[in-house]
Protein backbone atom coordinates (compact mmCIF):
# COMPACT_ATOMS: atom_id res chain seq x y z
CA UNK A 1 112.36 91.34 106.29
CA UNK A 2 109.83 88.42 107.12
CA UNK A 3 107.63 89.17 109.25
CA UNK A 4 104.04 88.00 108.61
CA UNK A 5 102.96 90.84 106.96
CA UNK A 6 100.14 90.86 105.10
CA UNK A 7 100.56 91.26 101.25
CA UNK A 8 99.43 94.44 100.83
CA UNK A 9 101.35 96.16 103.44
CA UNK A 10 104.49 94.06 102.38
CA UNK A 11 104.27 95.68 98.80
CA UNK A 12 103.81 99.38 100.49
CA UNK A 13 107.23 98.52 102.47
CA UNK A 14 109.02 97.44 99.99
CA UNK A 15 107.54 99.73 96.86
CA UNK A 16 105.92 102.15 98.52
CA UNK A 17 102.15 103.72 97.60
CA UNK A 18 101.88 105.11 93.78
CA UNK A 19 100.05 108.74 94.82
CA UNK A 20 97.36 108.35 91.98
CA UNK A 21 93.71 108.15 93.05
CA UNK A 22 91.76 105.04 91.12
CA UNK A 23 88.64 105.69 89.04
CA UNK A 24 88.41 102.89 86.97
CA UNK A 25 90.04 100.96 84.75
CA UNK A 26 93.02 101.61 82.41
CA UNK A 27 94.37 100.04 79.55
CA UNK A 28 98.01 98.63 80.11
CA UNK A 29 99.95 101.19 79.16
CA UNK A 30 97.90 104.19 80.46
CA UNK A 31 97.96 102.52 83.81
CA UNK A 32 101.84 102.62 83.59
CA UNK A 33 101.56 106.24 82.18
CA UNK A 34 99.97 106.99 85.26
CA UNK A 35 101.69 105.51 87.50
CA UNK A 36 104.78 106.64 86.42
CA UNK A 37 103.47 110.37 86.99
CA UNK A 38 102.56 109.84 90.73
CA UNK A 39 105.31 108.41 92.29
CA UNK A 40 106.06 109.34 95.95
CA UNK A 41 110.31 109.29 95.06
CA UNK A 42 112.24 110.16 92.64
CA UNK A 43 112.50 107.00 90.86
CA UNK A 44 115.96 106.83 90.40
CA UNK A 45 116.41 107.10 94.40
CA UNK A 46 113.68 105.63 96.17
CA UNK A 47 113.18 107.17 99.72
CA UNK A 48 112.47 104.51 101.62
CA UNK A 49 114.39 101.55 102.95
CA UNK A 50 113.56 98.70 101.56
CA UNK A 51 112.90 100.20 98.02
CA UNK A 52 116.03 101.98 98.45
CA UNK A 53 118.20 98.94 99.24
CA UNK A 54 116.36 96.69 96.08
CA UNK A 55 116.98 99.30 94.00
CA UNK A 56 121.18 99.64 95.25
CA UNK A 57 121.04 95.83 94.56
CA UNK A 58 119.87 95.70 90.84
CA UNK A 59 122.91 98.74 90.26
CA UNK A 60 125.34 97.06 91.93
CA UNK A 61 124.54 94.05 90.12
CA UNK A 62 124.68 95.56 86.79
CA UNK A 63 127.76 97.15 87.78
CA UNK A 64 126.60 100.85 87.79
CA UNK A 65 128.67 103.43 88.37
CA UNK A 66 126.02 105.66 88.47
CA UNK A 67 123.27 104.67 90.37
CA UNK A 68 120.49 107.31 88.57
CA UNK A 69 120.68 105.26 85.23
CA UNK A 70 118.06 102.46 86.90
CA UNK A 71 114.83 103.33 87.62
CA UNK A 72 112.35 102.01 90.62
CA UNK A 73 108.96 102.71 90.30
CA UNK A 74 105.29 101.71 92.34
CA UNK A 75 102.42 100.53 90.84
CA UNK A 76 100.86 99.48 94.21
CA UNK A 77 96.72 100.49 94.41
CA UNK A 78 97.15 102.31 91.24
CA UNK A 79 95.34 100.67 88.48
CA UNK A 80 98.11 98.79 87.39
CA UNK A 81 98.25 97.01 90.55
CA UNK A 82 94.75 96.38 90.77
CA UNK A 83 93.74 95.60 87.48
CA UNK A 84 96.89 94.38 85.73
CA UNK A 85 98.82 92.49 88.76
CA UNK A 86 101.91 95.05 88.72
CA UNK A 87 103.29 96.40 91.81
CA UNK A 88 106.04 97.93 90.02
CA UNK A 89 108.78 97.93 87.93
CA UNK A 90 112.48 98.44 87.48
CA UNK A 91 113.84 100.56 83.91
CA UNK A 92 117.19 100.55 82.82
CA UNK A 93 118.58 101.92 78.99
CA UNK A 94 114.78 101.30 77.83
CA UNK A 95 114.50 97.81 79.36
CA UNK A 96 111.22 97.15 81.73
CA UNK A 97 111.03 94.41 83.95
CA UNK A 98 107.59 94.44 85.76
CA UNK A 99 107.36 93.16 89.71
CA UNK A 100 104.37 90.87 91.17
CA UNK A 101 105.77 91.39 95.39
CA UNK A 102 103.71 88.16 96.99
CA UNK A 103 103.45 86.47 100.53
CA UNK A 104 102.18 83.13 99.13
CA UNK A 105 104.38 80.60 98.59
CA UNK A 106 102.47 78.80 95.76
CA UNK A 107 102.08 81.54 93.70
CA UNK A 108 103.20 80.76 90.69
CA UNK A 109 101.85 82.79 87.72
CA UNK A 110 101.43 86.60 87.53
CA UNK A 111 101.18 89.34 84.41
CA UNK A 112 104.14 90.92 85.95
CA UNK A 113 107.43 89.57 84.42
CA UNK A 114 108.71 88.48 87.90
CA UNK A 115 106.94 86.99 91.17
CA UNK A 116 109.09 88.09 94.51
CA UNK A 117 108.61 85.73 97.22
CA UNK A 118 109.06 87.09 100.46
CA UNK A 119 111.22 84.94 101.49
CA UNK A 120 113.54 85.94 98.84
CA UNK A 121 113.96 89.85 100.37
CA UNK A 122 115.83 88.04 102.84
CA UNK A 123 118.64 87.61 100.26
CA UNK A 124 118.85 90.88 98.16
CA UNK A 125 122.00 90.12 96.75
CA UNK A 126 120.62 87.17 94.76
CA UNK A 127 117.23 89.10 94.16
CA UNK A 128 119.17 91.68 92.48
CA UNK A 129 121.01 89.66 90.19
CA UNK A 130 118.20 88.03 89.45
CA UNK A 131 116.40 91.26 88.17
CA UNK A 132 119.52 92.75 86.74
CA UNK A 133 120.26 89.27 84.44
CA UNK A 134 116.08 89.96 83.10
CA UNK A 135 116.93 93.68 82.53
CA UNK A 136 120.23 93.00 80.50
CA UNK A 137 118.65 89.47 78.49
CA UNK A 138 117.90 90.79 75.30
CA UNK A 139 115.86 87.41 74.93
CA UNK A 140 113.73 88.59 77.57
């Protein structure tokens, strides 16, 4: 999936665009709210590619046997995105684990609970895992 895309558009291939026009800033949580009313899929099967093959990663990681109990969801150029650093977020059996999508390579902080690289949608196996390990850690 690497192919020198800029940020932004890498985040609207892989998450697609939340449908929510931005007036201004939101708390936390009613950014979430929102975003979680305009989404362009049904959350629990994301229409497009990419989001749709992240989110069949994460429930075969976790072993689903049905896929509809895990939940995908966009933030990106809602006002979670833009004024909380959360592109989206994956929900499973009342477990969030937030998603900060990123082309640079020295990125190492974010508000989200988990920086993707780029370079690791090259190896969704592993990125799956990886997600599906935060979403079952109760420690997390």
């Amino acid at each position: 999936m690497s192919n020198g895309m800029t940020g932004k558009l890498l985040e609207w291939e892989v998450l697609g665009l939340c449908l929510v026009t931005v007036s201004g800033y939101l708390p936390y949580m009613d950014a979430m709210a929102l975003a979680r009313e305009f989404q362009p899929w049904d959350p629990t099967d994301p229409e497009n590619r990419a989001g749709s093959d992240l989110h069949a990663n994460v429930a075969l990681a976790l072993g689903l046997d049905d896929w509809f109990e895990l939940s995908l969801y966009t933030a990106v150029n809602s006002p979670l995105d833009l004024f909380h650093g959360v592109d989206g977020w994956f929900e499973f059996n009342g477990r969030i684990v937030t998603l900060d999508l990123t082309r640079n390579p020295t990125k190492t902080s974010s508000n989200a609970d988990i920086i993707i690289q780029e370079s690791e949608l090259d190896d969704l196996v592993s990125l799956g895992k990886r997600i599906a390990n935060m979403l079952q850690d109760s420690s997390y």
